[in-house]
Structures are given as C-alpha cells and as structure tokens.
C-alpha atoms as a PDB file:
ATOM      1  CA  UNK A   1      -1.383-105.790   9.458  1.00  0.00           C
ATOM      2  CA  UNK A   2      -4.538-104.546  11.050  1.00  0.00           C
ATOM      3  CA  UNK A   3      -5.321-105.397  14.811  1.00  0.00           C
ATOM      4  CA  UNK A   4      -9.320-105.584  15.383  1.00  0.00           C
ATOM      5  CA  UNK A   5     -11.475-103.238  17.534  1.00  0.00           C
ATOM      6  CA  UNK A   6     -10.646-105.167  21.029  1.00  0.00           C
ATOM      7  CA  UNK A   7     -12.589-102.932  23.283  1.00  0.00           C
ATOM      8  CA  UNK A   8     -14.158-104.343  26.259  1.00  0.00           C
ATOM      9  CA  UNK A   9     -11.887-107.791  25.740  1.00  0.00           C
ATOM     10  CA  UNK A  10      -8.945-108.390  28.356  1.00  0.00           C
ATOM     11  CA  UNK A  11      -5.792-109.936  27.438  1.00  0.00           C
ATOM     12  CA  UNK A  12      -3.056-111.759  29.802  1.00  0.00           C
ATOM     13  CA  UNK A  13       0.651-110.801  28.516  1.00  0.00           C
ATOM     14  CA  UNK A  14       3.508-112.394  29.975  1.00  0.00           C
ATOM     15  CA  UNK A  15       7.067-111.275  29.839  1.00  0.00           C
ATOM     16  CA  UNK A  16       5.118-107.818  30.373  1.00  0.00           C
ATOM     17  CA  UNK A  17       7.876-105.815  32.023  1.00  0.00           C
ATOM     18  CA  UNK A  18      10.230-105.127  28.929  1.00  0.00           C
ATOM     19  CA  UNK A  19      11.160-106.018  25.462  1.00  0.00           C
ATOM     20  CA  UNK A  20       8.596-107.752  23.527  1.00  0.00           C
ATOM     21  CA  UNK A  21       6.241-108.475  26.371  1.00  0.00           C
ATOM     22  CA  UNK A  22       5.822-104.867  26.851  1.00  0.00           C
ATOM     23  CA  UNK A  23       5.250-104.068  23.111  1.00  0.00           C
ATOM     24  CA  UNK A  24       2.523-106.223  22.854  1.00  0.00           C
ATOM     25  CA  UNK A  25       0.779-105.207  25.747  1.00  0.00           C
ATOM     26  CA  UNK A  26       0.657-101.648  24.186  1.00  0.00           C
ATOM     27  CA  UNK A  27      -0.313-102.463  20.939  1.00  0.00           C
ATOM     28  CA  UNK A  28      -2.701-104.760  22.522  1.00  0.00           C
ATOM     29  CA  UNK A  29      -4.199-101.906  24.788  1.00  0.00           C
ATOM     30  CA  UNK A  30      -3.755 -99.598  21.146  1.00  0.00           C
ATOM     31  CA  UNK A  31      -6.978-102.107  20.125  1.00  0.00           C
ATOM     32  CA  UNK A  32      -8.531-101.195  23.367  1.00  0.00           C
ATOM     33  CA  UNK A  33      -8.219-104.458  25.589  1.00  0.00           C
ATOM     34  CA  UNK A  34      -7.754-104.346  29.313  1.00  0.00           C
ATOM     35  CA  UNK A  35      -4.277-106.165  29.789  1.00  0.00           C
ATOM     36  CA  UNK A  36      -2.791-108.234  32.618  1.00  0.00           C
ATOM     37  CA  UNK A  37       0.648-107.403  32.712  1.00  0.00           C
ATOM     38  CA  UNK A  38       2.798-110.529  34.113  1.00  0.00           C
ATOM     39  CA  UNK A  39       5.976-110.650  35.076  1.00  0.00           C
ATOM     40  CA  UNK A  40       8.683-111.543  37.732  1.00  0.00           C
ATOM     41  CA  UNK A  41      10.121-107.904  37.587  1.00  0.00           C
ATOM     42  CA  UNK A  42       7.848-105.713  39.370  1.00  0.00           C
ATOM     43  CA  UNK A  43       9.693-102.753  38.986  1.00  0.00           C
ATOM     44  CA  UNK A  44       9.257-103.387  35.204  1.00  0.00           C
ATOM     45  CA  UNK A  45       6.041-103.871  35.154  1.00  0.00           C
ATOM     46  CA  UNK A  46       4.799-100.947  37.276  1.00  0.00           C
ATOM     47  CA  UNK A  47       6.499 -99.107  34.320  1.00  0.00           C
ATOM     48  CA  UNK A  48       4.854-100.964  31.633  1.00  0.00           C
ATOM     49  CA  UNK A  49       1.320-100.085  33.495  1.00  0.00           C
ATOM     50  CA  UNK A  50       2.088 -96.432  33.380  1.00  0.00           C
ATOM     51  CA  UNK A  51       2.549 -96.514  29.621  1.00  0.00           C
ATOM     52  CA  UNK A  52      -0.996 -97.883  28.851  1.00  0.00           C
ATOM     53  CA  UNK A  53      -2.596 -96.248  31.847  1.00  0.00           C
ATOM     54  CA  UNK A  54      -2.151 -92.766  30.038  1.00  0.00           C
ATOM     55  CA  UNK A  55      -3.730 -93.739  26.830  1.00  0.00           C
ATOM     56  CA  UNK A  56      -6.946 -94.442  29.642  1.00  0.00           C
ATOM     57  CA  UNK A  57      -6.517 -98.268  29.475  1.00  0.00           C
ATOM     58  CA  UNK A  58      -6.738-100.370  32.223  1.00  0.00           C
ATOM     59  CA  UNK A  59      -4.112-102.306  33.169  1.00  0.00           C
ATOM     60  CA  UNK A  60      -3.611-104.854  35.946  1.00  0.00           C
ATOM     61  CA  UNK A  61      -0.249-105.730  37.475  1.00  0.00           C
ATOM     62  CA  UNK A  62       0.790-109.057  38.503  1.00  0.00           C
ATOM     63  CA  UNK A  63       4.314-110.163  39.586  1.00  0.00           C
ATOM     64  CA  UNK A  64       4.878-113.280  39.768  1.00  0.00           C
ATOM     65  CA  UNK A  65       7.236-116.449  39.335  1.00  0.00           C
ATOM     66  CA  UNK A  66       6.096-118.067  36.456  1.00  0.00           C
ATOM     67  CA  UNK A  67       8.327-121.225  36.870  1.00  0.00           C
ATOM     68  CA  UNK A  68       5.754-122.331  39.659  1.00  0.00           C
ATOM     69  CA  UNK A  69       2.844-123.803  38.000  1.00  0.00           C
ATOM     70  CA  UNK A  70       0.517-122.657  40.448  1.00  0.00           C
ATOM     71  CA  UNK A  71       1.306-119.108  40.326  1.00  0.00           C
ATOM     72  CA  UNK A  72       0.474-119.396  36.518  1.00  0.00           C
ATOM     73  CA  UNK A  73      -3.112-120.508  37.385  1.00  0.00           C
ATOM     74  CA  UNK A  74      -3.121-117.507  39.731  1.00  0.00           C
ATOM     75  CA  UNK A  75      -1.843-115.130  37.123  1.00  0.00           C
ATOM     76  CA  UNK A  76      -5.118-116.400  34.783  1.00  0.00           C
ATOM     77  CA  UNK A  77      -7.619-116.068  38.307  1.00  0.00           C
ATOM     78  CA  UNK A  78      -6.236-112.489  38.644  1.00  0.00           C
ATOM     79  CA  UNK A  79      -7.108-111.041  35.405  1.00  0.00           C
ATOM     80  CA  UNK A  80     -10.571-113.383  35.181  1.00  0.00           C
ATOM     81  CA  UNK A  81     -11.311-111.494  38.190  1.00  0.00           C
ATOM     82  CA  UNK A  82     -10.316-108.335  37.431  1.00  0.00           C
ATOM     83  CA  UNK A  83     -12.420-108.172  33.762  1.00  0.00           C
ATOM     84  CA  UNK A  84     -14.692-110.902  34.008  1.00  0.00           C
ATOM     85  CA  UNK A  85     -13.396-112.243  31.051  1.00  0.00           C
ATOM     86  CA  UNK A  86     -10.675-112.836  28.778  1.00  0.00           C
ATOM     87  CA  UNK A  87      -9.952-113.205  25.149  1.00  0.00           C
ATOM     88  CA  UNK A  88      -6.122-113.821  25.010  1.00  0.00           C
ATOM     89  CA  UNK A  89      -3.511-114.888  26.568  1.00  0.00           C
ATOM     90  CA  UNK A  90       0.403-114.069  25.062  1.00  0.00           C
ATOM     91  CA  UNK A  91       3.189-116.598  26.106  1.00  0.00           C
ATOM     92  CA  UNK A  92       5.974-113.767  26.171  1.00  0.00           C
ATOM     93  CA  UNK A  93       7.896-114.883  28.786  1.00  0.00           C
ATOM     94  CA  UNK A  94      11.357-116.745  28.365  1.00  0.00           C
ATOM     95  CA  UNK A  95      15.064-117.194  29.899  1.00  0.00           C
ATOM     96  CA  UNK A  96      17.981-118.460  28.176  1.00  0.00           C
ATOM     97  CA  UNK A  97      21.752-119.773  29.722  1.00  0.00           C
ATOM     98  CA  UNK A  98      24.187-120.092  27.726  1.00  0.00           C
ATOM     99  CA  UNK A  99      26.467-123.060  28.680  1.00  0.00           C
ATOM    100  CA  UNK A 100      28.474-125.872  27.198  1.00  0.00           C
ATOM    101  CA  UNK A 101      25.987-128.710  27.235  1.00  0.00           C
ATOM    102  CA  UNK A 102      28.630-131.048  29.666  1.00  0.00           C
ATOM    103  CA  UNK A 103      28.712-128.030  31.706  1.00  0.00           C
ATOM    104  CA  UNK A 104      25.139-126.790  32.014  1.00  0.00           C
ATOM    105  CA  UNK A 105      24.100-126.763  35.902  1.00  0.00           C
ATOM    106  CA  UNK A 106      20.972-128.809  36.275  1.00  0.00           C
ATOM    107  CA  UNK A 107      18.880-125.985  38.357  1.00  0.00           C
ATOM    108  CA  UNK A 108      19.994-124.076  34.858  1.00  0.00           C
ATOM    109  CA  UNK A 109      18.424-126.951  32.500  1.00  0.00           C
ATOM    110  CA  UNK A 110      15.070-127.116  34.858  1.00  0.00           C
ATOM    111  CA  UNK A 111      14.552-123.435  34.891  1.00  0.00           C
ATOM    112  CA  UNK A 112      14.748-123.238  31.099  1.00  0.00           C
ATOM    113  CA  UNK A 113      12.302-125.957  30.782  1.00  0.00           C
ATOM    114  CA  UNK A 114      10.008-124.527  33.813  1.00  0.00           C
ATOM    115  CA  UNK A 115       9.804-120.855  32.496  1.00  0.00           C
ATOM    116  CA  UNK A 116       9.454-121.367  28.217  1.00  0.00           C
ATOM    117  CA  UNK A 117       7.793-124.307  27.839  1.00  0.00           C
ATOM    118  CA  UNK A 118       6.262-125.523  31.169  1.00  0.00           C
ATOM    119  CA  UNK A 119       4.517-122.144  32.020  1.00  0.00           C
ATOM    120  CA  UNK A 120       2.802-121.576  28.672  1.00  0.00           C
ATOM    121  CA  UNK A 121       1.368-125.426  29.307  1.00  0.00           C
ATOM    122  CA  UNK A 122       0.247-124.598  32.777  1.00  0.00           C
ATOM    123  CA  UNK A 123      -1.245-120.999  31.778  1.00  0.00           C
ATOM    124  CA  UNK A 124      -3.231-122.465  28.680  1.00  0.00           C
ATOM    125  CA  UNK A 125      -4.518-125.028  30.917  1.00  0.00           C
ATOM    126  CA  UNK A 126      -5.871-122.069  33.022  1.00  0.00           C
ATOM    127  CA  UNK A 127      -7.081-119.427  30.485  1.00  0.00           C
ATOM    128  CA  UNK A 128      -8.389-122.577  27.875  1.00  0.00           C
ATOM    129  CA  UNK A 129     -11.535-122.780  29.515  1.00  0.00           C
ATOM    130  CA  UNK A 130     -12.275-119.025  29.562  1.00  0.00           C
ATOM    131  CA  UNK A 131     -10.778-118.580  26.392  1.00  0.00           C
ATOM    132  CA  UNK A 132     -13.474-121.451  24.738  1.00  0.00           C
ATOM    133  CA  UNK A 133     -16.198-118.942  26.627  1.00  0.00           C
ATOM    134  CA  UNK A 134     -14.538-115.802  24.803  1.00  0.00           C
ATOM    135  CA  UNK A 135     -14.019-117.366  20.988  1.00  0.00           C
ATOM    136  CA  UNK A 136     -10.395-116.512  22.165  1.00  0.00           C
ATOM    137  CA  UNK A 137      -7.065-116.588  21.437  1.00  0.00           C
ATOM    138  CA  UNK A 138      -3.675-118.166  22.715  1.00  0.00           C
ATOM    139  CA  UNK A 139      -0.258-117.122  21.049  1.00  0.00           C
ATOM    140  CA  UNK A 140       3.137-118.733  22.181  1.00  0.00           C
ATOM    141  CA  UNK A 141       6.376-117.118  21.594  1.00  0.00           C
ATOM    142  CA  UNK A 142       8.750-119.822  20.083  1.00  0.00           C
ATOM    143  CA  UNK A 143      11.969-118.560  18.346  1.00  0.00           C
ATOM    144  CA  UNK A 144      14.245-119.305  15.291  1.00  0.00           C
ATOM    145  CA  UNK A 145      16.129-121.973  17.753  1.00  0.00           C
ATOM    146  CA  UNK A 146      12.878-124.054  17.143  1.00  0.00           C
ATOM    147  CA  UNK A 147      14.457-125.103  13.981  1.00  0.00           C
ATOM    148  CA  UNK A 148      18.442-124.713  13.811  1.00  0.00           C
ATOM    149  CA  UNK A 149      20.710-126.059  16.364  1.00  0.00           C
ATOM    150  CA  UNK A 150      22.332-123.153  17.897  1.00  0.00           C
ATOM    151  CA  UNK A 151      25.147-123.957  20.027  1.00  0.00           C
ATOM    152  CA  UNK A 152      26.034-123.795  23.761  1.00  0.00           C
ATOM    153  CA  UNK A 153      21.827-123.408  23.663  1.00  0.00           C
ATOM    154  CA  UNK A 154      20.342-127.017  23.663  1.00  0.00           C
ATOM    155  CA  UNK A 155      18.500-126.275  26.596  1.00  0.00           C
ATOM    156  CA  UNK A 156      16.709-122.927  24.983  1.00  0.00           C
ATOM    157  CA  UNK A 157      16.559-125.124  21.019  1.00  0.00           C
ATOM    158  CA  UNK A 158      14.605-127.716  22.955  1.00  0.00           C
ATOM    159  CA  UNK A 159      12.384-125.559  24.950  1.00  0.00           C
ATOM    160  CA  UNK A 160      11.323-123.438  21.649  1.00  0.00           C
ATOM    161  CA  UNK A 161      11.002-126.780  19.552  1.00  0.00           C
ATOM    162  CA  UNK A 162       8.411-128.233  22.015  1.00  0.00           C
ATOM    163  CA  UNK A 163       6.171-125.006  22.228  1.00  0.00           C
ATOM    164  CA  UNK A 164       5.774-124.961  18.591  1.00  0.00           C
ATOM    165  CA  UNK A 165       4.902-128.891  18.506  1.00  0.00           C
ATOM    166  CA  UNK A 166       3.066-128.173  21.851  1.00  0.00           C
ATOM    167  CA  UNK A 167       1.069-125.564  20.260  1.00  0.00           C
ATOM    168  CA  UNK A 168       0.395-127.790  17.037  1.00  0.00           C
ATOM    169  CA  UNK A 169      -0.808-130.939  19.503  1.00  0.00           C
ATOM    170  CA  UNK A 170      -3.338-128.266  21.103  1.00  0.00           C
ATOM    171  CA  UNK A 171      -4.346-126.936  17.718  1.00  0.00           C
ATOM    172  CA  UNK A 172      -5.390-130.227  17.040  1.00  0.00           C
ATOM    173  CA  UNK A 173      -6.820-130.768  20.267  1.00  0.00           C
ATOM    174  CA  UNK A 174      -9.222-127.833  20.195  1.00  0.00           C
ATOM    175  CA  UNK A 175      -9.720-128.066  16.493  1.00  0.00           C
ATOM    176  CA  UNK A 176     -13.820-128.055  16.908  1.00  0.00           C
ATOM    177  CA  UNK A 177     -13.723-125.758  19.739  1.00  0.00           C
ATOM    178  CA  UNK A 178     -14.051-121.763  19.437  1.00  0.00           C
ATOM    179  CA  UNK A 179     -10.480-120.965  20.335  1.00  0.00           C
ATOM    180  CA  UNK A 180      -7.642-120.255  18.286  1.00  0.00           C
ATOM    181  CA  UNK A 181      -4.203-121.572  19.140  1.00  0.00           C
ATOM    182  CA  UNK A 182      -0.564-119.820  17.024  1.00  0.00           C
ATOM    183  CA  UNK A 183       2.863-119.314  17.583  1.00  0.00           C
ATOM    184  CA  UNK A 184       5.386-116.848  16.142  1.00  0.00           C
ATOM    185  CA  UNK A 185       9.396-117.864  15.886  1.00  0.00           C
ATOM    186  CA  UNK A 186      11.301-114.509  15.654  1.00  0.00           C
ATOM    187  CA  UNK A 187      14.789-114.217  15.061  1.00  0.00           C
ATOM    188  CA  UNK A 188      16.889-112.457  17.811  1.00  0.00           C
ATOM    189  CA  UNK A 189      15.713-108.702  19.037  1.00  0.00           C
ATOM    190  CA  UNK A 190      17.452-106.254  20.971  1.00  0.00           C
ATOM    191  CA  UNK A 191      15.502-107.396  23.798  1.00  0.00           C
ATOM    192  CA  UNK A 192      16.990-107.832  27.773  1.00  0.00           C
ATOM    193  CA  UNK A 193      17.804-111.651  26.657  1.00  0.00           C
ATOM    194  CA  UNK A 194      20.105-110.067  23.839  1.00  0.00           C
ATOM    195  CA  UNK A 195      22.038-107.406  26.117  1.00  0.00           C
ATOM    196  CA  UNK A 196      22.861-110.071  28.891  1.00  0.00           C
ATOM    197  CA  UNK A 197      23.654-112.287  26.230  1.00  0.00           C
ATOM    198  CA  UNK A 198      26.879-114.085  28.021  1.00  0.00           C
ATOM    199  CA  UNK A 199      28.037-117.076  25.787  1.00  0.00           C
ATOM    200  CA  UNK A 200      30.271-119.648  27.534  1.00  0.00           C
ATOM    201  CA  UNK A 201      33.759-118.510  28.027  1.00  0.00           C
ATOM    202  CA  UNK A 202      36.323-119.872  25.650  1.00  0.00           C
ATOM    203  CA  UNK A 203      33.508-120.322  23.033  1.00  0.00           C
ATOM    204  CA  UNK A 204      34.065-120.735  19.524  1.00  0.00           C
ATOM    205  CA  UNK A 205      32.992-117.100  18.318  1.00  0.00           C
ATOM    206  CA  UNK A 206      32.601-118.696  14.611  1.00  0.00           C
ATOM    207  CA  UNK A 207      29.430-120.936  16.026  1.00  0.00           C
ATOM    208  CA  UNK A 208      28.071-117.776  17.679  1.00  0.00           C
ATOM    209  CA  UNK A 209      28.013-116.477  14.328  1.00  0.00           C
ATOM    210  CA  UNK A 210      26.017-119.046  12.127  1.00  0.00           C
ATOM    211  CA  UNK A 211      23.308-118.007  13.767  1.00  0.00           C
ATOM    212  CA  UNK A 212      23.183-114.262  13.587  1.00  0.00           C
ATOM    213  CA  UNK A 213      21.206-113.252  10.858  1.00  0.00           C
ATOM    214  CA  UNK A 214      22.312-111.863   7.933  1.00  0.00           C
ATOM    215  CA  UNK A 215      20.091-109.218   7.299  1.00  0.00           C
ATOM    216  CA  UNK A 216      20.433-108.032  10.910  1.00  0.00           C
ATOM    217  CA  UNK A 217      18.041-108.409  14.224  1.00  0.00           C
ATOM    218  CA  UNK A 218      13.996-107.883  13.610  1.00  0.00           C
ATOM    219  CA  UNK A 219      12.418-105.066  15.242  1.00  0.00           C
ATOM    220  CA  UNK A 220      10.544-105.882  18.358  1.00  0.00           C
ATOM    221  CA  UNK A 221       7.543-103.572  17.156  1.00  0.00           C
ATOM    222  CA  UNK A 222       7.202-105.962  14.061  1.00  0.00           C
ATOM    223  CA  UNK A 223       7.310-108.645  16.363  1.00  0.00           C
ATOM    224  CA  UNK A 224       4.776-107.349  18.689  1.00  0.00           C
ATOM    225  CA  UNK A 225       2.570-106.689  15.454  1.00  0.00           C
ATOM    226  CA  UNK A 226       2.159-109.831  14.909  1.00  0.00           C
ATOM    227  CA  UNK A 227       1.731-111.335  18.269  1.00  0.00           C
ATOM    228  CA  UNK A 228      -1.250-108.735  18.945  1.00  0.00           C
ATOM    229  CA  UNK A 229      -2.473-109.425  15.132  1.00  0.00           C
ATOM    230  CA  UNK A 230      -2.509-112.940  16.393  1.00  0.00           C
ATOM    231  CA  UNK A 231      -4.683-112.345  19.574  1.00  0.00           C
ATOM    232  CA  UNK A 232      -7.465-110.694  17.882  1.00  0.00           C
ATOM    233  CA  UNK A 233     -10.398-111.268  15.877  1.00  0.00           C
ATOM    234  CA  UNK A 234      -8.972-110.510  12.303  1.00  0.00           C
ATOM    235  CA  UNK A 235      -6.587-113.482  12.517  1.00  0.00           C
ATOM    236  CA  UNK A 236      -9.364-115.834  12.395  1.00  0.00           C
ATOM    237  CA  UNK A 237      -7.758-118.218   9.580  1.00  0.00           C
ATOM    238  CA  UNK A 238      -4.901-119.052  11.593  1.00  0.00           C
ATOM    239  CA  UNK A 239      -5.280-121.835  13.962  1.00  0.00           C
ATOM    240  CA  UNK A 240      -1.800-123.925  14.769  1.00  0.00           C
ATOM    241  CA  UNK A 241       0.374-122.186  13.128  1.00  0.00           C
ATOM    242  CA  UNK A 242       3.726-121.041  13.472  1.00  0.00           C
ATOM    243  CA  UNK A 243       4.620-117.678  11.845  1.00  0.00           C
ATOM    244  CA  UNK A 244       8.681-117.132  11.183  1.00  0.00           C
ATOM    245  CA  UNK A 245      10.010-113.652  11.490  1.00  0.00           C
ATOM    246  CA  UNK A 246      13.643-114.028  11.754  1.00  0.00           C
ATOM    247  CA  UNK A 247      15.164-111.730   8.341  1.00  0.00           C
ATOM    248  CA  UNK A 248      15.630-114.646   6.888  1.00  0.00           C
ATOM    249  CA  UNK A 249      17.815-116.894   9.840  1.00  0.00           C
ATOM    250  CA  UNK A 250      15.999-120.125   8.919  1.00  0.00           C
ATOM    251  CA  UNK A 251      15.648-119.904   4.789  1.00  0.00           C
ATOM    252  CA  UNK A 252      18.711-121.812   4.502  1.00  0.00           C
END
C-alpha cells in the first residue's frame, strides 16, 4: 500500500523505542513527517532517533510514563511545540502480564488498563483538537485478543476489546469533523512483548496454543505498513475501522 507525500506534517508515535513503535516511526519519517518518538525507554528511543535522523528527518525524543494521564497531554504539548502542528498520532504503546485471573496482582490489572487503553483516551483527548486543525489522523493499536478469549490474558483481551469499541464510539463522535479515527488488530509479532512472553507457571501449554496462529507470526514491517498507511492522507475512506492482520488467528 502506498503511504502519501507527508512532508512538512509531524506525527506522535508511541511505543517508539522498539518493535512496532519503531517501524512506524520510520516508515512514517520514509513519507517525510517530523516524528515524536514516545516512550518510557529512553535508551530505546535515543536509538530509534538515530535511525531517522540519518535519512535528515527530524525527530523529537520524549520519555515518558504513559500510564500517567498527564504526562500523555505533555507528550502531545511537546511535539505541538516542537512542529507547530500535527497530523497523527499512533497508539503503539502496550504491556501485557500474563497471570491466572484469581491470581493477577491488582497494581498488574491497573497498569494494563492505564498503559493500552487509558493512555490512547487521554492522548486523543490531547492531539483531537490539533488533529481537527490538521484534517488528521488517529490510529490505535488493538490486537487479535480484541476478539478471542486468550487465556491467563483477560486483563490484555479486555484492554484491546475496549480500544477497538473506544475507537468506534469516537468515530462516531467526530463523524462531521475533519479527522479520521482507525484501528489495526494484528496477530502476535516478534516484538519485546513476544520475547518476555512469561505465561503463568503450571499453565496448560494446550491453551497457549489455540491461539498461536497457524500460518505463523505477521511481520512487524507489514504491520507498520499499515499503521503509517493509516496516518496519512491516502487512507481517506477509512474512518472507524478496525483492520485485522493476524494470518488468519481470528477466521475461525
């Protein structure tokens, strides 16, 4: 899929300092849009800014706790600040514990909640109004959970559920407003969620397995393809949707 001409646009990535967040931010920079890199991992994201900074894009680093909803209105301020505008913002961002539901620690359950589904609410509510300015664009990051029960993962199902209704309810919301509000559900990536991937111990191995696809993980580049393709001009037909790339996980 082609990713429009995004020069002189700015875009606010989260999840910036590896995996998918870092993808996107380079095929978003590809286009030619100043990015905001966010993250909690610094170190990550200093390395993330060196990749785009030698194509000559400009990119802005901003660590950050995004389980505080005030540092996700100062994540938005930053980069406003910075570019003057912007045109995106990508809801990369996300934690998952594995626990047996009777077992999960609370501070576990509220973290969940506070980094994948709280943050993306409190940074939309940030960027929106820019974003109306801009004729922009918001993309969430659900997953596959959104729509099978995976197990010894209620608290990640139910966070990825409620950003793709979230992002449906805002859809709505802005429907006669210039702003365009999506969400993509990938299936599991080789990502730094997948290699500290620690199910419960003494779990049944045969649940772990209904949910690993068949066909194998998706690529993270595909992923980030679409997440970018999302965030720029040439998706202008989609508005609250939610686009599955999972190999096939949730056909049946």
């Amino acid at each position: 899929m082609q990713i429009s001409n995004m020069k002189g646009k700015s875009a606010l990535v989260t999840g910036a300092a590896s995996g998918l967040g870092r993808a996107t931010a380079i095929k978003l920079a590809a286009a030619g849009a100043n990015v905001c890199l966010v993250d909690v991992n610094a170190v990550g994201l200093q390395d993330t800014a060196g990749m785009l900074e030698a194509s000559g894009i400009e990119a802005l680093v901003h660590a950050t706790d995004l389980s505080e909803p005030d540092n996700c209105a100062g994540a938005v301020a930053v980069a406003v600040a910075r570019f003057g505008r912007l045109d995106a913002l990508c809801n990369i961002a996300g934690i998952i514990f594995l626990a047996n539901s009777h077992e999960m620690p609370a501070e576990q359950w509220h973290k969940t909640l506070a980094v994948n589904l709280s943050a993306p609410f409190f940074l939309s509510r940030a960027a929106i109004p820019h974003l109306l300015a801009a004729n922009g664009a918001i993309v969430n990051v659900a997953s596959s959970a959104a729509f099978i029960g995976e197990a010894y993962a209620a608290a990640y199902c139910a966070t990825k559920a409620g950003l793709v209704n979230l992002t449906k309810a805002m859809a709505m919301e802005y429907m006669k407003q210039p702003i365009r509000i999506n969400a993509v559900a990938p299936g599991g990536m080789i990502t730094n969620i997948a290699v500290n991937f620690r199910p419960p111990e003494g779990c049944d191995v045969e649940l772990l397995k209904r949910y690993a696809g068949m066909r194998g993980v998706v690529e993270v580049d595909d992923v980030a393809d679409l997440v970018a393709y999302l965030a720029c001009d040439a998706a202008r037909g989609y508005h609250g949707a939610c686009l599955s790339i999972d190999a096939g996980i949730t056909a049946g």
